[in-house]
C-alpha atoms as a PDB file:
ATOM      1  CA  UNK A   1     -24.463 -12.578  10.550  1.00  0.00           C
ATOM      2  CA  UNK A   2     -21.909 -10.430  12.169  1.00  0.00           C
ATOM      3  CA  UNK A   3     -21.831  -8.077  15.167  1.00  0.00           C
ATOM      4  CA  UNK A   4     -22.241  -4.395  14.101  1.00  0.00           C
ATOM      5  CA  UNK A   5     -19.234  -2.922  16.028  1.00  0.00           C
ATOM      6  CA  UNK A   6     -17.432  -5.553  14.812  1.00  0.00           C
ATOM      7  CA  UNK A   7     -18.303  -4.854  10.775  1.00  0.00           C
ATOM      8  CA  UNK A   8     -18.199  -1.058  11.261  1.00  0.00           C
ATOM      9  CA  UNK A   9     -14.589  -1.405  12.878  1.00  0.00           C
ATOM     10  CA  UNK A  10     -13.442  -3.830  10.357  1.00  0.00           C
ATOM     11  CA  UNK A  11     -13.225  -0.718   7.758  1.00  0.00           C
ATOM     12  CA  UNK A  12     -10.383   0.475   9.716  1.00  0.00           C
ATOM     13  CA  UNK A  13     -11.605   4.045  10.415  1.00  0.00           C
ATOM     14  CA  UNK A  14     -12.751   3.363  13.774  1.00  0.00           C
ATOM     15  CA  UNK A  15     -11.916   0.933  16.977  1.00  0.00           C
ATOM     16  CA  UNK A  16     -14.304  -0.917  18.505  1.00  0.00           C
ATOM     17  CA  UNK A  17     -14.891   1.084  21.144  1.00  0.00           C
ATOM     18  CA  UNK A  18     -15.145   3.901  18.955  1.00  0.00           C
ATOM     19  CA  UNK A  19     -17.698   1.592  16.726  1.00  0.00           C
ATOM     20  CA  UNK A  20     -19.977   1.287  19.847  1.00  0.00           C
ATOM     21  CA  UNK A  21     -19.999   5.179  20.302  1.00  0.00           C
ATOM     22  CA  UNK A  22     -20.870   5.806  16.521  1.00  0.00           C
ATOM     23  CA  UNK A  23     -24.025   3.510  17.245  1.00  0.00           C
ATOM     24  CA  UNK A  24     -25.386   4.830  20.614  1.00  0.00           C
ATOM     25  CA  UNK A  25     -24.734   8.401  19.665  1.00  0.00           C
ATOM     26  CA  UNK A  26     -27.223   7.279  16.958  1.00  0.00           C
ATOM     27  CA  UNK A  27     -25.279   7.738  14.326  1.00  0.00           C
ATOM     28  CA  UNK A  28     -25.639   5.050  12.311  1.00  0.00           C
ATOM     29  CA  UNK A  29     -28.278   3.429  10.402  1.00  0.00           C
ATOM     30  CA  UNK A  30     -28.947  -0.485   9.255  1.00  0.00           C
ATOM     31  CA  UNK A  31     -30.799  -0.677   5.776  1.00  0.00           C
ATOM     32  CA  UNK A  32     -32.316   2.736   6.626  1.00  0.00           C
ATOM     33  CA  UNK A  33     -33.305   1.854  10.560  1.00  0.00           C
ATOM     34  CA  UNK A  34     -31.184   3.824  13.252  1.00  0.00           C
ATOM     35  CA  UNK A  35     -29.431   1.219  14.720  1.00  0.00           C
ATOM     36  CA  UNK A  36     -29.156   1.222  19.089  1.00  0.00           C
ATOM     37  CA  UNK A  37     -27.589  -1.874  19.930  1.00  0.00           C
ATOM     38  CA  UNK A  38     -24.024  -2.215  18.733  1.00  0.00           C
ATOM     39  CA  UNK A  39     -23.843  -5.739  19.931  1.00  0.00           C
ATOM     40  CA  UNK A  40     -26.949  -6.391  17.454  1.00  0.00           C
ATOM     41  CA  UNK A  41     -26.369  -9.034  14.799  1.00  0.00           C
ATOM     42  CA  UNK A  42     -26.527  -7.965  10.985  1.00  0.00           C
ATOM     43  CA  UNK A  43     -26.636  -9.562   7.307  1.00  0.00           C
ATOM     44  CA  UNK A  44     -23.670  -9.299   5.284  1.00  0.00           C
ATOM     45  CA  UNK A  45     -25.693  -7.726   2.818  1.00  0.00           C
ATOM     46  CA  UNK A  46     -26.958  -4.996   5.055  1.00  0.00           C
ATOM     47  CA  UNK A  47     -26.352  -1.364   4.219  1.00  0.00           C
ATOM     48  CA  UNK A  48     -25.082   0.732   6.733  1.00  0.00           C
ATOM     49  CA  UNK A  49     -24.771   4.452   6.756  1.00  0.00           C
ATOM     50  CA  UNK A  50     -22.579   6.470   9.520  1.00  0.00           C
ATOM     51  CA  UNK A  51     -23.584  10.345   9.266  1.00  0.00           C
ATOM     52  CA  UNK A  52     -25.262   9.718   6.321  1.00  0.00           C
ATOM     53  CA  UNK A  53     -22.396   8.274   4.261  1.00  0.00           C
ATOM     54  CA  UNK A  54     -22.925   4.404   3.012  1.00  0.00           C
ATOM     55  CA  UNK A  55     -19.849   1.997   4.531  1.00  0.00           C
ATOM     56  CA  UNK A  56     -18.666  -0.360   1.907  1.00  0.00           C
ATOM     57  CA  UNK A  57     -19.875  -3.825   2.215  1.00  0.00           C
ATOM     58  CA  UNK A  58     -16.451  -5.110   1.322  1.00  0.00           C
ATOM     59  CA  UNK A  59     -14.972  -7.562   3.827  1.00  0.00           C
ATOM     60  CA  UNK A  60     -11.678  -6.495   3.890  1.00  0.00           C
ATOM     61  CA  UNK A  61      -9.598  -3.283   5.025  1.00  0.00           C
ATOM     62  CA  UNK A  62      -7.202  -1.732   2.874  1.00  0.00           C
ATOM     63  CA  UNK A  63      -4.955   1.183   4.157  1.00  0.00           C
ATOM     64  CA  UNK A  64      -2.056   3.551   2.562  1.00  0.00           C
ATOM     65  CA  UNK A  65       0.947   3.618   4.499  1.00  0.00           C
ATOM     66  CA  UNK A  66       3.979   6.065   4.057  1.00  0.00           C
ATOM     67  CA  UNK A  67       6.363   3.751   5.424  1.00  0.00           C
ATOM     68  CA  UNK A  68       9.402   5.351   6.527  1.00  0.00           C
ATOM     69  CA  UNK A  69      13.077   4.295   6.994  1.00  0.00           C
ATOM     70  CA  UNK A  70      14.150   2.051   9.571  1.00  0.00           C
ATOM     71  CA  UNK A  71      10.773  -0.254   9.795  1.00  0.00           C
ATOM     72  CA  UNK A  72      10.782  -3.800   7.893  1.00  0.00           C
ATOM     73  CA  UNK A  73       8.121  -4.523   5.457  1.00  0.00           C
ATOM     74  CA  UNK A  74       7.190  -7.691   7.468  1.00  0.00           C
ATOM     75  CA  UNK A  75       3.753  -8.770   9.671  1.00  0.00           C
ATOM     76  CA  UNK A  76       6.307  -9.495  12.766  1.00  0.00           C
ATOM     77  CA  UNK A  77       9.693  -9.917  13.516  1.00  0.00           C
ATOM     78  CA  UNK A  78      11.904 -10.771  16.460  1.00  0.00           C
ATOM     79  CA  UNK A  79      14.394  -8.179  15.972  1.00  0.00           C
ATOM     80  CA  UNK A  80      13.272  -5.087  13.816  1.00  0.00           C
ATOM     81  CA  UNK A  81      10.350  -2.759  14.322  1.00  0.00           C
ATOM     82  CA  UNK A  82       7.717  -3.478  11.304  1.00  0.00           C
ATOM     83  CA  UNK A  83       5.244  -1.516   9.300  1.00  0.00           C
ATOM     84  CA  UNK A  84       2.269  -3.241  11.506  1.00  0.00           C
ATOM     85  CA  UNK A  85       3.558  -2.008  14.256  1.00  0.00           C
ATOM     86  CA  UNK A  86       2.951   1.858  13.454  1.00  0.00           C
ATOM     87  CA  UNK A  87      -0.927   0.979  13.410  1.00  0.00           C
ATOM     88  CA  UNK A  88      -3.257   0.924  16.503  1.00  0.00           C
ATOM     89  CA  UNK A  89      -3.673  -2.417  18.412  1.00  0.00           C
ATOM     90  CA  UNK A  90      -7.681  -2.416  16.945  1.00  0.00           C
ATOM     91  CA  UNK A  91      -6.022  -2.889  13.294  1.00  0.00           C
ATOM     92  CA  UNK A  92      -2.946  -5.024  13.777  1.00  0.00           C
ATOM     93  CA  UNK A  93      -6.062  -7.974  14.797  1.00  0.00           C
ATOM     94  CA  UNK A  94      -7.150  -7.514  11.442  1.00  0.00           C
ATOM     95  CA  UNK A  95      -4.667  -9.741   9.470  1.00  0.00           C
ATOM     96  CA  UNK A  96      -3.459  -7.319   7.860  1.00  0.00           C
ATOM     97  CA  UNK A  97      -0.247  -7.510   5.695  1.00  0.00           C
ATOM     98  CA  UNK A  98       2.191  -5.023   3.162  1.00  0.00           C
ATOM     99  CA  UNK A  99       1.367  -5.829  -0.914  1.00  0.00           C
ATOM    100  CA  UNK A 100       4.846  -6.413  -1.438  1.00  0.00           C
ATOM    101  CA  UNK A 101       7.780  -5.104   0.279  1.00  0.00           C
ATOM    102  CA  UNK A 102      10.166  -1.985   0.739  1.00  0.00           C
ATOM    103  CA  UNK A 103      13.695  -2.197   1.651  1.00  0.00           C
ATOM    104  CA  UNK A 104      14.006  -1.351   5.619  1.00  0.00           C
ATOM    105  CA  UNK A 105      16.298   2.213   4.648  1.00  0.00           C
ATOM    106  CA  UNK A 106      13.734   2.941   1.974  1.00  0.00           C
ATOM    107  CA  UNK A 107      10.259   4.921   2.404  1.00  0.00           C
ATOM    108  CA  UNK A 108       7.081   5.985   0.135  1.00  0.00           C
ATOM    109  CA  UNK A 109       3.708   3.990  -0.686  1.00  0.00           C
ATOM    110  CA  UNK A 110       2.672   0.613   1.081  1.00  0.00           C
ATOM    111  CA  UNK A 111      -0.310  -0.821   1.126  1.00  0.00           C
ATOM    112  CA  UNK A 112      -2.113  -2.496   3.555  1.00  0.00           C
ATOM    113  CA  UNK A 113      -4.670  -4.934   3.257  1.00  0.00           C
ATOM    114  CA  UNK A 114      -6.077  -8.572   4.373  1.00  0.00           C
ATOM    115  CA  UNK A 115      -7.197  -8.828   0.306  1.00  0.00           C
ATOM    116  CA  UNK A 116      -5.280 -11.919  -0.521  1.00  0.00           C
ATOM    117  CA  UNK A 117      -6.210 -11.980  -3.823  1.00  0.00           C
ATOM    118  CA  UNK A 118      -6.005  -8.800  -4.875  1.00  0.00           C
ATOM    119  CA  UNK A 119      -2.691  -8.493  -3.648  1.00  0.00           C
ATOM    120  CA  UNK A 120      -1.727 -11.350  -5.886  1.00  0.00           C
ATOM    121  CA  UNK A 121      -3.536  -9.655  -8.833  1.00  0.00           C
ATOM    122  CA  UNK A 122      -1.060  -6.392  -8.300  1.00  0.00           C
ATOM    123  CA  UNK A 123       2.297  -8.390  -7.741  1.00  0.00           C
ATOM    124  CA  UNK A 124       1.977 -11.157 -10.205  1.00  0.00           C
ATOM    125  CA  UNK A 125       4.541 -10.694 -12.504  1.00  0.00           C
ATOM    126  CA  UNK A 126       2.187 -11.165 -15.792  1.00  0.00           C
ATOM    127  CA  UNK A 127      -0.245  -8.558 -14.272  1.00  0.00           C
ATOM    128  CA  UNK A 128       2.150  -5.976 -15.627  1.00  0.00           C
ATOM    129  CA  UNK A 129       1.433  -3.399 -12.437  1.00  0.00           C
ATOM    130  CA  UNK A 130       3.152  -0.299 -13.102  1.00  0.00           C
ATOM    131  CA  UNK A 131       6.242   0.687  -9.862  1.00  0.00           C
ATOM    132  CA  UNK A 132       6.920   4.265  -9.541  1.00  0.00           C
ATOM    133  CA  UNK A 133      10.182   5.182  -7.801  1.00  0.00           C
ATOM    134  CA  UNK A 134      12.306   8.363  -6.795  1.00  0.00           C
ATOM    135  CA  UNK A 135      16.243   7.912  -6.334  1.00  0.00           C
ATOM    136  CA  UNK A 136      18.735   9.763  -5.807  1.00  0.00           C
ATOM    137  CA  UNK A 137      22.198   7.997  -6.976  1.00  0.00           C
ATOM    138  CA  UNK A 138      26.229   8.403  -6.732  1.00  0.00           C
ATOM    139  CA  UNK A 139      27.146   9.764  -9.860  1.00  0.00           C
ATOM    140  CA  UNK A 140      25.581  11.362 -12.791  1.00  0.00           C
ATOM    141  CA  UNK A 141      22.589   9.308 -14.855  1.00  0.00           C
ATOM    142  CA  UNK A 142      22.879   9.714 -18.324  1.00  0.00           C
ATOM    143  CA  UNK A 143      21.300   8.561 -21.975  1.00  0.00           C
ATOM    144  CA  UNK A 144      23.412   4.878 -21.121  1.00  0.00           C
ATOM    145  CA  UNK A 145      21.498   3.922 -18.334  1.00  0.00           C
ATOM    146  CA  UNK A 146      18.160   4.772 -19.580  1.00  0.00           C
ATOM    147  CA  UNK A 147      19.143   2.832 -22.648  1.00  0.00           C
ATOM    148  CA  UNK A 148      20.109  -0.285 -20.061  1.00  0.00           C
ATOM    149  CA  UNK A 149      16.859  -0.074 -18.140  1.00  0.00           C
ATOM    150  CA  UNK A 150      15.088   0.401 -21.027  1.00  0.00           C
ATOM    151  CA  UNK A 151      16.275  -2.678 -22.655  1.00  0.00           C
ATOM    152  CA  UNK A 152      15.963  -4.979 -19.830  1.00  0.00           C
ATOM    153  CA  UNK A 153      19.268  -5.097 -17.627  1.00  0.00           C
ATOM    154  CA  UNK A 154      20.919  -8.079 -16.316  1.00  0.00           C
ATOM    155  CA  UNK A 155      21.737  -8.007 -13.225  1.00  0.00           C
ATOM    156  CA  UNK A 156      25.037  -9.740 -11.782  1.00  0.00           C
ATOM    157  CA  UNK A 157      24.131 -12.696 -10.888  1.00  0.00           C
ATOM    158  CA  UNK A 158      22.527 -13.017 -14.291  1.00  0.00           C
ATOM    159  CA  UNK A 159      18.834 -12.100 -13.580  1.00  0.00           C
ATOM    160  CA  UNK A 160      17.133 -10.902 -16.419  1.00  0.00           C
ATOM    161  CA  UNK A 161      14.658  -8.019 -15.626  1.00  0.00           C
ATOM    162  CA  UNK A 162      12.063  -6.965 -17.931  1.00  0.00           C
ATOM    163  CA  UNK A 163      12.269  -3.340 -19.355  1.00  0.00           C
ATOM    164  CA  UNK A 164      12.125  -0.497 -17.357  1.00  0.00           C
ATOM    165  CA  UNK A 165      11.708   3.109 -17.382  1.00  0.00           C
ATOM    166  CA  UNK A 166      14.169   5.554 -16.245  1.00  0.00           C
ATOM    167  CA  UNK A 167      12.893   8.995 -16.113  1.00  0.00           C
ATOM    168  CA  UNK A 168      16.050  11.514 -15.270  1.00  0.00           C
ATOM    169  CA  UNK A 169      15.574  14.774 -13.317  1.00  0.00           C
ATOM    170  CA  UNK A 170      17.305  18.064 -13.655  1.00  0.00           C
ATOM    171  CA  UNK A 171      19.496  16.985 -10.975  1.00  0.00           C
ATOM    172  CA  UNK A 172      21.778  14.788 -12.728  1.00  0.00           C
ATOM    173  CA  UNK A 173      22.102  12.246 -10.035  1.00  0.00           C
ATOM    174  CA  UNK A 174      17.927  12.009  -8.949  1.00  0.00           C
ATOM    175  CA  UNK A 175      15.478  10.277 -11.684  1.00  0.00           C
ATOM    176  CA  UNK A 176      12.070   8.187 -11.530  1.00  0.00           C
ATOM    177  CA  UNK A 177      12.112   4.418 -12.188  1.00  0.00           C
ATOM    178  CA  UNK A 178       9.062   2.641 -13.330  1.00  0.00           C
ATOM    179  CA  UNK A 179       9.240  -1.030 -13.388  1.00  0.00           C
ATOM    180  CA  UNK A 180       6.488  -3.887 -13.340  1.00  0.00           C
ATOM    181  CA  UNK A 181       8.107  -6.448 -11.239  1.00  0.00           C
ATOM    182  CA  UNK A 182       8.859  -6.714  -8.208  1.00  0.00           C
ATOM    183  CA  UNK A 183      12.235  -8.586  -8.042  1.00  0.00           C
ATOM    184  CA  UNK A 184      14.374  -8.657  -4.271  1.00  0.00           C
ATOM    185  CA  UNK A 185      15.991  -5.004  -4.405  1.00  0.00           C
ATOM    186  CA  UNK A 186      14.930  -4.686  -7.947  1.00  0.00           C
ATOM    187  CA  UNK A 187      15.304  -0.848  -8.638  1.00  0.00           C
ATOM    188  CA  UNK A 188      19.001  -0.962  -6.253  1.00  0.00           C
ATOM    189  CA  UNK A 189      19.889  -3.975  -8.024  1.00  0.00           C
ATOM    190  CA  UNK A 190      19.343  -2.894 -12.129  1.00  0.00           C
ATOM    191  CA  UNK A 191      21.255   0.855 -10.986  1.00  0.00           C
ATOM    192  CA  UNK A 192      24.456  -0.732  -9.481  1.00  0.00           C
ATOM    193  CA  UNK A 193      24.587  -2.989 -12.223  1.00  0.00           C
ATOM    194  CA  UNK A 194      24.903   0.526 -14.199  1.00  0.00           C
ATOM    195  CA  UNK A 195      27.644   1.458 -11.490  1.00  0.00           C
ATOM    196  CA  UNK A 196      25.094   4.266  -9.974  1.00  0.00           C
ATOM    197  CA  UNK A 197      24.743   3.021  -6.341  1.00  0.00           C
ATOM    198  CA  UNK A 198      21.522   4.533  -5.131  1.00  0.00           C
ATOM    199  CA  UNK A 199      21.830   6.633  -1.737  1.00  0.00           C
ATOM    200  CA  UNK A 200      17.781   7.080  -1.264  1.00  0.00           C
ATOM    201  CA  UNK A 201      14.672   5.316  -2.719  1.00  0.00           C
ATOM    202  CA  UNK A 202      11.194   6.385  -2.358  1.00  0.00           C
ATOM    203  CA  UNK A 203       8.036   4.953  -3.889  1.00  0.00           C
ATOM    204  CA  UNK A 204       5.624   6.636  -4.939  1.00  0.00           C
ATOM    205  CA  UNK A 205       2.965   4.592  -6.769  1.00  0.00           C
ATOM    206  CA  UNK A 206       1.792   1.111  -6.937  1.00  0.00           C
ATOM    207  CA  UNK A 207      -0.579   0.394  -9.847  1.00  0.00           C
ATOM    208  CA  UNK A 208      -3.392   2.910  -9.769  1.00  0.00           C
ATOM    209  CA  UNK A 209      -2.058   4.350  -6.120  1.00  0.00           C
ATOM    210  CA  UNK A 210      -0.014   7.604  -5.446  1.00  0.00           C
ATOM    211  CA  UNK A 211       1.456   8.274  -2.553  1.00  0.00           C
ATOM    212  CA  UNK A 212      -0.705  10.927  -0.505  1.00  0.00           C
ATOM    213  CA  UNK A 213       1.823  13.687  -0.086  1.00  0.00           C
ATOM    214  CA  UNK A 214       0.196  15.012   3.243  1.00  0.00           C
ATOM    215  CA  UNK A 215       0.909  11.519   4.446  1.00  0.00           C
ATOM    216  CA  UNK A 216       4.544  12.270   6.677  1.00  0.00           C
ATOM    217  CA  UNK A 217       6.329   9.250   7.229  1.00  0.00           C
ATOM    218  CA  UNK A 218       5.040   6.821   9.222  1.00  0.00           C
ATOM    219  CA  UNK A 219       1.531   8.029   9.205  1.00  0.00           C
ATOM    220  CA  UNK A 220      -1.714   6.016   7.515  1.00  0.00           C
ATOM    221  CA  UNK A 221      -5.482   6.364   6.492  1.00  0.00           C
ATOM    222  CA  UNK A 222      -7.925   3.895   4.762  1.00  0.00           C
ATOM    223  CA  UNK A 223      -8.081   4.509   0.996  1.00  0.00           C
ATOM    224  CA  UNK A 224     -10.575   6.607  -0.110  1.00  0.00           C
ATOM    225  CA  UNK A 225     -13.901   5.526  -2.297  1.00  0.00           C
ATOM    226  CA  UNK A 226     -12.239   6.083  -5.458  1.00  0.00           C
ATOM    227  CA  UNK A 227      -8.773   4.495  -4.696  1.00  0.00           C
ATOM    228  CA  UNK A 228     -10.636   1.475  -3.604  1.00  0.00           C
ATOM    229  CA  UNK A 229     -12.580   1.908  -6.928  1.00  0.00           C
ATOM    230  CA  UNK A 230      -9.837   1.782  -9.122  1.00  0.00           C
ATOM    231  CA  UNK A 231      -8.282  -1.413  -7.168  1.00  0.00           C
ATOM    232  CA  UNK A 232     -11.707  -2.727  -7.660  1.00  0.00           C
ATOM    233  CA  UNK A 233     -10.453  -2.387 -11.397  1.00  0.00           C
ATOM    234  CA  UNK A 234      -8.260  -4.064 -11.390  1.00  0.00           C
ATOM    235  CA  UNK A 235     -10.011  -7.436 -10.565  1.00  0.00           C
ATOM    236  CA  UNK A 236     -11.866  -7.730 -13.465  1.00  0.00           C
END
């Protein structure tokens, strides 16, 4: 049993305060019954509707973030502003933490969740999760490094990374790398090993997850019914 301001905030649209409005506005409704009391105690099997839409009865909150330069891809530290930080105090008590990591001058898709396991099921390395990335390098890509990347580079200090795709754009420095790992500064790590420092990276997919492109950076939302479907996908 669980309070229902407590279960309607925990989807992450709404505070708790904002919760408690929902239900005495009589807005919401608890296995069909329009619910008064937002202190009243609930199954966690109930159904609840909020204008008429059905809530999800999943326990957990998952959110896309466009994470932008200068914030660390971290729950807390003592030094840098993090990605937790850009959310309202109602969700940063949620245990919520980034699937995976972007470099602190980097920017695109995060996402946030307290889904333990399904955040292991998209950065295991044998889930083979497709990475989308934009970057912009010094120099000129050509047919060499696609070849590299496509082969599975080494890296210097003689990491072996699987193979990757390198997609180059008209302008002959900017392309799109897929990979499905998730190796420490992976994408920066396989290009400078081709002597094409990258200047800007930007991700823009994570598995079945594109980057919302009316999402500025820095800004968030919860995912929507069919993003969370296809996550749900991925479980099985």
């Amino acid at each position: 049993m669980e309070r229902l301001d407590k279960r309607i905030a925990a989807t992450g649209r709404w505070s708790r305060k904002e919760a408690k409005a929902l239900v005495k506005s009589g807005r919401v409704k608890v296995d069909g019954q329009r619910a008064t009391d937002p202190e009243e105690k609930i199954p966690d099997d109930a159904a609840l509707l909020v204008d008429g839409h059905l809530l999800s009865s999943e326990r957990y909150t998952y959110l896309m973030l466009h994470k932008p330069q200068g914030v660390v891809s971290s729950t807390q530290d003592p030094r840098e502003p993090t990605v937790l930080g850009l959310l309202p105090p109602h969700l940063r008590k949620l245990g919520l933490f980034p699937v995976g990591r972007l470099d602190k001058d980097a920017e695109g898709l995060l996402l946030l969740t307290n889904d333990g396991p399904l955040a292991h099921r998209l950065l295991a390395p044998g889930k083979h999760v497709d990475k989308c990335y934009y970057v912009e390098v010094a120099g000129e890509l050509d047919e060499t490094d696609q070849q590299a990347l496509a082969e599975g580079i080494q890296l210097k200090d003689g990491t072996r990374c699987r193979p990757a795709c390198l997609e180059r754009l008209p302008a002959g420095n900017q392309a799109l790398v897929t990979i499905q790992e998730g190796k420490y500064h992976q994408v920066k790590r396989m290009l400078a090993a081709c002597g094409k420092p990258v200047n800007y990276l930007k991700r823009l997919t994570m598995g079945p997850l594109e980057l919302d492109p009316s999402l500025p950076p820095g800004a968030w939302r919860p995912l929507t019914e069919k993003e969370l479907a296809a996550l749900e996908a991925l479980r099985k």
